[in-house]
N, C-alpha and C. Protein backbone atom coordinates (compact mmCIF):
# COMPACT_ATOMS: atom_id res chain seq x y z
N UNK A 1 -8.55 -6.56 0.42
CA UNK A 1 -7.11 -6.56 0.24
C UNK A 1 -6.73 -6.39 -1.23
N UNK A 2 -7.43 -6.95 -2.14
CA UNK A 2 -7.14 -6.89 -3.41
C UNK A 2 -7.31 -5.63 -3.96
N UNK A 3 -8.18 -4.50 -3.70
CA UNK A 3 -8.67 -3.51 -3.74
C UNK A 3 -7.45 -2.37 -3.27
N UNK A 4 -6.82 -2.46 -2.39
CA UNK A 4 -5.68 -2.06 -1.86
C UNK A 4 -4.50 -2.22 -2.66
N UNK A 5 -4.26 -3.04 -3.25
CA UNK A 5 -3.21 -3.95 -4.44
C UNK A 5 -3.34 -2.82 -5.67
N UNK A 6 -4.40 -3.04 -5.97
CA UNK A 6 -5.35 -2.24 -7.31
C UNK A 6 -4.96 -0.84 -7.07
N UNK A 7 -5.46 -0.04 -6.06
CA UNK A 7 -5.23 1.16 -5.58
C UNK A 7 -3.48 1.52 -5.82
N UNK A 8 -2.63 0.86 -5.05
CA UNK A 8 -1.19 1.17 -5.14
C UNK A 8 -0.66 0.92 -6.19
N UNK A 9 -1.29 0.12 -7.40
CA UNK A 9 -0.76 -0.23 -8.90
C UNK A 9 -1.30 0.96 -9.63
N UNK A 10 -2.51 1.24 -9.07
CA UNK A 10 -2.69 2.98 -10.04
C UNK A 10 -1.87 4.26 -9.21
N UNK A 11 -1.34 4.10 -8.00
CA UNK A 11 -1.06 5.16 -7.43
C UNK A 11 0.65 5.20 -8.20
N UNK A 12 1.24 3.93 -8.75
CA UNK A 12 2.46 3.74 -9.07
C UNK A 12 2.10 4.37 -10.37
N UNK A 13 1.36 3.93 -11.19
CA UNK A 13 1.16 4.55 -12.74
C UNK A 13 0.84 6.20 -12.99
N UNK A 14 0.30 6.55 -11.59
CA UNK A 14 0.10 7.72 -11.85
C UNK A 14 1.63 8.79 -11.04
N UNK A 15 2.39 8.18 -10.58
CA UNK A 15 3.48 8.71 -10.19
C UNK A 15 4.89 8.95 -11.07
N UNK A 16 4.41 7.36 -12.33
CA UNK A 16 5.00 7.42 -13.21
C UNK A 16 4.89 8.82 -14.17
N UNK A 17 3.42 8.77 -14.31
CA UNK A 17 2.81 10.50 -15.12
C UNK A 17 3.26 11.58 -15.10
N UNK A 18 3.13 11.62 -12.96
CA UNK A 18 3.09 12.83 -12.31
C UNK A 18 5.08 13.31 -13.04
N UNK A 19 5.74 12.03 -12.87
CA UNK A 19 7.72 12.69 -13.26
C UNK A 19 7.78 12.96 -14.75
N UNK A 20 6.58 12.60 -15.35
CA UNK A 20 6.89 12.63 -16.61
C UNK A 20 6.81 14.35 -16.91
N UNK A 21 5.10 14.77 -16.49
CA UNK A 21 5.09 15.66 -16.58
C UNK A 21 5.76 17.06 -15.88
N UNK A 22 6.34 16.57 -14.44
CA UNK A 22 7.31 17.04 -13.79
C UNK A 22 8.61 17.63 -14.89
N UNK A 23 9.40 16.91 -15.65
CA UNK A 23 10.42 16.99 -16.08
C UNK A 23 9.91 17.90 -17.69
N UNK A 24 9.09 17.57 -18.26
CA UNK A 24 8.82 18.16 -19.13
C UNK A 24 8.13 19.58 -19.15
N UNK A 25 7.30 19.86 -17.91
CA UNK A 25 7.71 21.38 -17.32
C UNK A 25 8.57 22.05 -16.76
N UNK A 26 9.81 21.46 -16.65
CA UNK A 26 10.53 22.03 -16.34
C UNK A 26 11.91 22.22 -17.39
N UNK A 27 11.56 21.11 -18.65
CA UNK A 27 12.07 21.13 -20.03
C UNK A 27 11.95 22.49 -20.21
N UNK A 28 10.51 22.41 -20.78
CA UNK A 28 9.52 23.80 -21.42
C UNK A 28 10.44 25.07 -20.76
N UNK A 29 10.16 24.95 -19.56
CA UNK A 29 10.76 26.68 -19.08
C UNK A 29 12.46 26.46 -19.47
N UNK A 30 12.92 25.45 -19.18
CA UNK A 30 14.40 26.11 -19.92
C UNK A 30 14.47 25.98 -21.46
N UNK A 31 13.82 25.70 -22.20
CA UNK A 31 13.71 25.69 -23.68
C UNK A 31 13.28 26.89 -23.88
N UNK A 32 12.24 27.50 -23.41
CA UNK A 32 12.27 28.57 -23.86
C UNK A 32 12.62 30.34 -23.38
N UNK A 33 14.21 29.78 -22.52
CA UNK A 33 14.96 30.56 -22.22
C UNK A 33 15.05 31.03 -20.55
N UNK A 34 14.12 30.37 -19.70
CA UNK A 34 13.91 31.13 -18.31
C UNK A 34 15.20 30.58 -17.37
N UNK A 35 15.22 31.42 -16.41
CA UNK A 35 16.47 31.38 -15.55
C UNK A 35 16.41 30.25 -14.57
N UNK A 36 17.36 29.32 -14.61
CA UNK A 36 17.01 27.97 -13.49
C UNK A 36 16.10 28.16 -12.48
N UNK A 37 16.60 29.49 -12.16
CA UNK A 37 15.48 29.45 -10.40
C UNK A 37 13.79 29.71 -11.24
N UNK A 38 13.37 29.91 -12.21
CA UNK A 38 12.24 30.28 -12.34
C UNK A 38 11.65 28.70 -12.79
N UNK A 39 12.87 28.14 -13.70
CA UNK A 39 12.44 26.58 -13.91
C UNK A 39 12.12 25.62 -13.46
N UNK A 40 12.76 25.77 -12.35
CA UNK A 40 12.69 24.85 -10.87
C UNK A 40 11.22 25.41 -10.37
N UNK A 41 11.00 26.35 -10.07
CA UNK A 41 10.05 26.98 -8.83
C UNK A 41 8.86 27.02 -10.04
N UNK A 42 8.76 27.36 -11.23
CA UNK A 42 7.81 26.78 -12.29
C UNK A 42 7.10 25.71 -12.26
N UNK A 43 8.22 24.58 -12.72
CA UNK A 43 7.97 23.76 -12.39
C UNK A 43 7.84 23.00 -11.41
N UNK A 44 7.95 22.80 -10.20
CA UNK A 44 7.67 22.55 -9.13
C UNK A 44 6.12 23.43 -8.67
N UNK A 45 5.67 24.15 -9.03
CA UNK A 45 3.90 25.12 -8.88
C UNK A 45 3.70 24.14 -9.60
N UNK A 46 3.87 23.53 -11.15
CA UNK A 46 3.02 23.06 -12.24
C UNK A 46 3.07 21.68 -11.48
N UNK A 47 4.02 21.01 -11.40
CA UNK A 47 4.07 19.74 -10.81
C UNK A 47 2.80 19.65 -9.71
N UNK A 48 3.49 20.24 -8.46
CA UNK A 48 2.24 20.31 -7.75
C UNK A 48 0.88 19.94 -7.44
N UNK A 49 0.49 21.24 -8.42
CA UNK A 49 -0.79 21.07 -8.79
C UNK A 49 -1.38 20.13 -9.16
N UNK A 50 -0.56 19.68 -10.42
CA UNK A 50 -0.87 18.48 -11.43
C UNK A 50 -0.82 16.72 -10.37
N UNK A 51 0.07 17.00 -9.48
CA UNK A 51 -0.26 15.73 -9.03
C UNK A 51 -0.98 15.80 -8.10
N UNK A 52 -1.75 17.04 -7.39
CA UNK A 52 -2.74 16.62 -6.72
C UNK A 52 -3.92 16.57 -6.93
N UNK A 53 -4.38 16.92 -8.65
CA UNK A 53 -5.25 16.90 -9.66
C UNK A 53 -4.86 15.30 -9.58
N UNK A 54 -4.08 14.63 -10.21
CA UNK A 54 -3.68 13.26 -10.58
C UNK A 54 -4.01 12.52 -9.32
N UNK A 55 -3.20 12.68 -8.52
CA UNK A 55 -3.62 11.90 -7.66
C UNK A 55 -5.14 11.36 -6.74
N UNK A 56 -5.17 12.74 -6.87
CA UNK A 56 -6.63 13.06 -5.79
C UNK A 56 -7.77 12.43 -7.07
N UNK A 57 -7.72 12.91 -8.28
CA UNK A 57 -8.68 12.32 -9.21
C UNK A 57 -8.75 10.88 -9.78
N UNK A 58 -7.68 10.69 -10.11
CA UNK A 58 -7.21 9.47 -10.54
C UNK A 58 -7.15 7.84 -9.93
N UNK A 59 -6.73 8.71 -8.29
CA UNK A 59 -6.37 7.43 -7.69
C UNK A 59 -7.92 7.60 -6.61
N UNK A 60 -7.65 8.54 -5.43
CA UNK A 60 -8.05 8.70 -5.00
C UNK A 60 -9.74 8.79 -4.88
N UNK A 61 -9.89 9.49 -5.93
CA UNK A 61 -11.46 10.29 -6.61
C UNK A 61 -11.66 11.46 -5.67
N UNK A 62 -11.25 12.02 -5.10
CA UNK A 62 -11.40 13.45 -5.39
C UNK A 62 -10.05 14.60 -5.29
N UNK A 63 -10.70 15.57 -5.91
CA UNK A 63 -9.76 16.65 -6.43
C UNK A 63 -10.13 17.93 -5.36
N UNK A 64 -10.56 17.84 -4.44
CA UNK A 64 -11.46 18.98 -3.61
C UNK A 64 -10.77 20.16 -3.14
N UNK A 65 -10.97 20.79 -3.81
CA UNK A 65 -9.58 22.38 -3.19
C UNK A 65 -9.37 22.39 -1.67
N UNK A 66 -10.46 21.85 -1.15
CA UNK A 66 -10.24 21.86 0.79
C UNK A 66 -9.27 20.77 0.96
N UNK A 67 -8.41 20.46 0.31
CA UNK A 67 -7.82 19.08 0.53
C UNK A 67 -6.47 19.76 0.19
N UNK A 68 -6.34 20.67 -0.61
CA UNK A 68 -4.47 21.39 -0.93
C UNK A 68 -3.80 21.43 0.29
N UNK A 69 -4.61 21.94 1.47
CA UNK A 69 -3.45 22.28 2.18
C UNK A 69 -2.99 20.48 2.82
N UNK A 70 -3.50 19.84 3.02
CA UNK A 70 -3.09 18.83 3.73
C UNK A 70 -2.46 18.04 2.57
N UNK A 71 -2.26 18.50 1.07
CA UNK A 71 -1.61 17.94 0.31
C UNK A 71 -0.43 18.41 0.22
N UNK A 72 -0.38 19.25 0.54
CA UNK A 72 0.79 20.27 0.84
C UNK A 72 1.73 20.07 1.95
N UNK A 73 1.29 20.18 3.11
CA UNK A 73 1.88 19.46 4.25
C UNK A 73 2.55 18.08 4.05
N UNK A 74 1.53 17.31 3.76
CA UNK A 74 1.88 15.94 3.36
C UNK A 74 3.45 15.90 2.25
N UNK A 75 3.32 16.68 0.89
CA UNK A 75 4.37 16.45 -0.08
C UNK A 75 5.46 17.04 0.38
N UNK A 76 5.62 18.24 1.29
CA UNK A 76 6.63 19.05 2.05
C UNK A 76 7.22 17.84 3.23
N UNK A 77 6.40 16.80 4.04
CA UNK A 77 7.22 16.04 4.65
C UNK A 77 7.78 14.84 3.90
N UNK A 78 6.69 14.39 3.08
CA UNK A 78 7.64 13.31 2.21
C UNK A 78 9.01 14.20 1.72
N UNK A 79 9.12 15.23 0.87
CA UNK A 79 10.17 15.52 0.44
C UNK A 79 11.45 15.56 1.41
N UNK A 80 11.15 16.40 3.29
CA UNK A 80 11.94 16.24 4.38
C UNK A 80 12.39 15.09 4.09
N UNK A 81 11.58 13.83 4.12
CA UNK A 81 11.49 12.54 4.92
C UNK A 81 13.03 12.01 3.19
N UNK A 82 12.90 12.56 2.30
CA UNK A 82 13.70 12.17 1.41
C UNK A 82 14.88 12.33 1.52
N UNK A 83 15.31 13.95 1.60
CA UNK A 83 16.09 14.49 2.07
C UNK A 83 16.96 13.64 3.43
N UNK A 84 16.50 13.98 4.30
CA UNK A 84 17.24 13.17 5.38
C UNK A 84 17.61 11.84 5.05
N UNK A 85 16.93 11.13 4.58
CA UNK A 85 17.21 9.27 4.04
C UNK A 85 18.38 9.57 2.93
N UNK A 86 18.17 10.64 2.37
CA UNK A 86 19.09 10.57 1.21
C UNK A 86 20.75 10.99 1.83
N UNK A 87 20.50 11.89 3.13
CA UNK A 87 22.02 12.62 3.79
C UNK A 87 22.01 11.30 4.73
N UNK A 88 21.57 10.48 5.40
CA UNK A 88 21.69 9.07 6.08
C UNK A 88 22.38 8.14 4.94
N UNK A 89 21.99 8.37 3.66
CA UNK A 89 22.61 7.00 3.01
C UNK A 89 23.78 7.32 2.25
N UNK A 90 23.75 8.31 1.77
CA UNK A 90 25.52 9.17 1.66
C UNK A 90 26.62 9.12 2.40
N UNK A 91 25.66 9.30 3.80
CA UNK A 91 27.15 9.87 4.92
C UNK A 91 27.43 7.82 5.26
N UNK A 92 26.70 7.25 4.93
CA UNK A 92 27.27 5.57 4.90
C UNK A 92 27.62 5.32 3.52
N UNK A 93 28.48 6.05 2.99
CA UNK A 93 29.03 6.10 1.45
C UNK A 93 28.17 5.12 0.28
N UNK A 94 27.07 5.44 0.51
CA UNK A 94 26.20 5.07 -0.79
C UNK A 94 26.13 6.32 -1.42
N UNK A 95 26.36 6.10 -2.59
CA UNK A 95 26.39 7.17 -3.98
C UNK A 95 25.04 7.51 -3.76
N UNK A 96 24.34 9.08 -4.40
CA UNK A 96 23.42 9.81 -4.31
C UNK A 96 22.45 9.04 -5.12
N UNK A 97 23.10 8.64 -6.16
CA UNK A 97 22.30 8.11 -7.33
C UNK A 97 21.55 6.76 -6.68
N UNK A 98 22.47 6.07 -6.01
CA UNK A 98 22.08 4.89 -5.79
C UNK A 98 21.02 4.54 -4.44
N UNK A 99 21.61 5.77 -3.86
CA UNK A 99 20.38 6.16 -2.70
C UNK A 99 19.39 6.35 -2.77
N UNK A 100 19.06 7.10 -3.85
CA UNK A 100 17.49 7.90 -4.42
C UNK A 100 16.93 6.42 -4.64
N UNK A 101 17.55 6.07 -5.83
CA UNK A 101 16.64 4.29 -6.14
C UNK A 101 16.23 3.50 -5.14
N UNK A 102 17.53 3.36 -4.05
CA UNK A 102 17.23 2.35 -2.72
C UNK A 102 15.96 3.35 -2.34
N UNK A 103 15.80 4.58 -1.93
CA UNK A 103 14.91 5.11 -1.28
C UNK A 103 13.41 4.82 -2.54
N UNK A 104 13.30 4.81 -3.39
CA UNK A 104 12.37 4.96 -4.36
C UNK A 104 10.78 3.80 -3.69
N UNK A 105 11.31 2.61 -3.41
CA UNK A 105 10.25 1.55 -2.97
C UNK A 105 9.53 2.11 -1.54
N UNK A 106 10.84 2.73 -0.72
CA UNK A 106 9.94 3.08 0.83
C UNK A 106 9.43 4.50 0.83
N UNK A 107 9.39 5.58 -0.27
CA UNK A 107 8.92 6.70 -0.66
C UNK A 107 7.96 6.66 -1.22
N UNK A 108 7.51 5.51 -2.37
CA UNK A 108 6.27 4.91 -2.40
C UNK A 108 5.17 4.19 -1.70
N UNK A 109 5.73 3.52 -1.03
CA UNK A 109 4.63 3.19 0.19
C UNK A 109 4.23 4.23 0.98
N UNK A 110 5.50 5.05 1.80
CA UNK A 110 5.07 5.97 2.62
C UNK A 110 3.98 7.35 2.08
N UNK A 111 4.58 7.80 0.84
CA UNK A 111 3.66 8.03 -0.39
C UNK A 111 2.20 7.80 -0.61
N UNK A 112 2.00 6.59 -0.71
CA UNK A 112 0.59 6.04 -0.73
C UNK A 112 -0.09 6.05 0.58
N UNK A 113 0.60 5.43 1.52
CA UNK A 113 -0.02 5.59 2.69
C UNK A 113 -0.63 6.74 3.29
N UNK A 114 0.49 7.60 3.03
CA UNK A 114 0.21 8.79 4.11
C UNK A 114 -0.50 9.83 2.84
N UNK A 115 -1.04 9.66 2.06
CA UNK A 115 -2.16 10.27 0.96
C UNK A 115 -3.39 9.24 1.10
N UNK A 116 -3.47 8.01 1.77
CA UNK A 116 -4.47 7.26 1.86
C UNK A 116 -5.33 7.77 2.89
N UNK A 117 -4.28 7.63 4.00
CA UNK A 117 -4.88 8.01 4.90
C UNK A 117 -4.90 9.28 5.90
N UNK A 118 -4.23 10.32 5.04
CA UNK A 118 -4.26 11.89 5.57
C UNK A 118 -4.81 12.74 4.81
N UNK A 119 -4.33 12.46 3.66
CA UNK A 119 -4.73 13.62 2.66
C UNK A 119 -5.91 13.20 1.96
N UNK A 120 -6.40 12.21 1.55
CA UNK A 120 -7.66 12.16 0.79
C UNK A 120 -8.59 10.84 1.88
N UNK A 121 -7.86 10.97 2.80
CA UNK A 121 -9.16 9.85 3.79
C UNK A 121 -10.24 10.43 3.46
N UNK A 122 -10.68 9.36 3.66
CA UNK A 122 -12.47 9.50 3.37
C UNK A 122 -13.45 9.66 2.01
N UNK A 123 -12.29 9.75 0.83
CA UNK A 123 -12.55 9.68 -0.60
C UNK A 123 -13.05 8.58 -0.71
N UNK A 124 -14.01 8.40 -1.68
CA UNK A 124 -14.38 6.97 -1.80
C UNK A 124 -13.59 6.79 -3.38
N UNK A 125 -13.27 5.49 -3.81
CA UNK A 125 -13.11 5.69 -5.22
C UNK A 125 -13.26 4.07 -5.75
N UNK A 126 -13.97 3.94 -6.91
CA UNK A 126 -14.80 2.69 -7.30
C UNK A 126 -13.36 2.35 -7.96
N UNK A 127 -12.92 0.69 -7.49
CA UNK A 127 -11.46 0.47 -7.79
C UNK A 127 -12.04 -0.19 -8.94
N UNK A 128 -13.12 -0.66 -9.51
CA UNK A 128 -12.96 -1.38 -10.52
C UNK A 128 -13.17 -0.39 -11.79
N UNK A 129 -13.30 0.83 -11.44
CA UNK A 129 -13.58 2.14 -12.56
C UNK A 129 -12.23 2.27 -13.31
């Protein structure tokens, strides 16, 4: 159980990373002049990648290219699964802003979970490393 604890305290630190570097590729392309849609869809490829490098390495321990597509699947329904929670907590007049945050704790679990046990099951990864 403690091991599990450990696991979701690095999966939080590395999610912290993953927005950091999220936002700052997508800085980069409008700093140096590209058209929103290329900034977004830029960054969102760079993001991507990078967190399933991050994640899969970091948390997980592995990075295995046979593993994209089910990382893929996986980040395409969390994002659904956002989306809808986010048009559910609007249309009950919670502000957007304030929705995203309420949603932030059960997007993380579901997050961890469903990368625990779909997308990198069967990874082993030494929690005390």
């Amino acid at each position: 159980m403690r091991s599990d604890w450990l696991l979701f305290l690095r999966f939080l630190a590395v999610g912290g990373l993953n927005t950091i570097f999220g936002y700052v590729s997508y800085a980069a392309f409008v700093l140096v002049g590209a058209p929103l849609w290329l900034a977004v869809v830029g960054a969102t490829v760079l993001a991507f990648l990078f967190n399933f490098i991050s994640y899969g390495g970091i948390v997980f321990g592995s990075t295995s290219h046979l593993l994209l597509p089910r990382f893929l699947i996986f980040y395409s329904g969390l994002g659904i699964l956002n989306f809808v929670l986010l048009r559910v907590l609007t249309h009950l007049n919670v502000g957007s802003l304030w929705a995203q945050a309420l949603l932030l704790p059960v997007l993380a679990v579901v997050g961890f979970v469903g990368m625990r046990k779909f997308v990198f099951r069967g990874a082993k990864r030494d929690i005390a490393a």
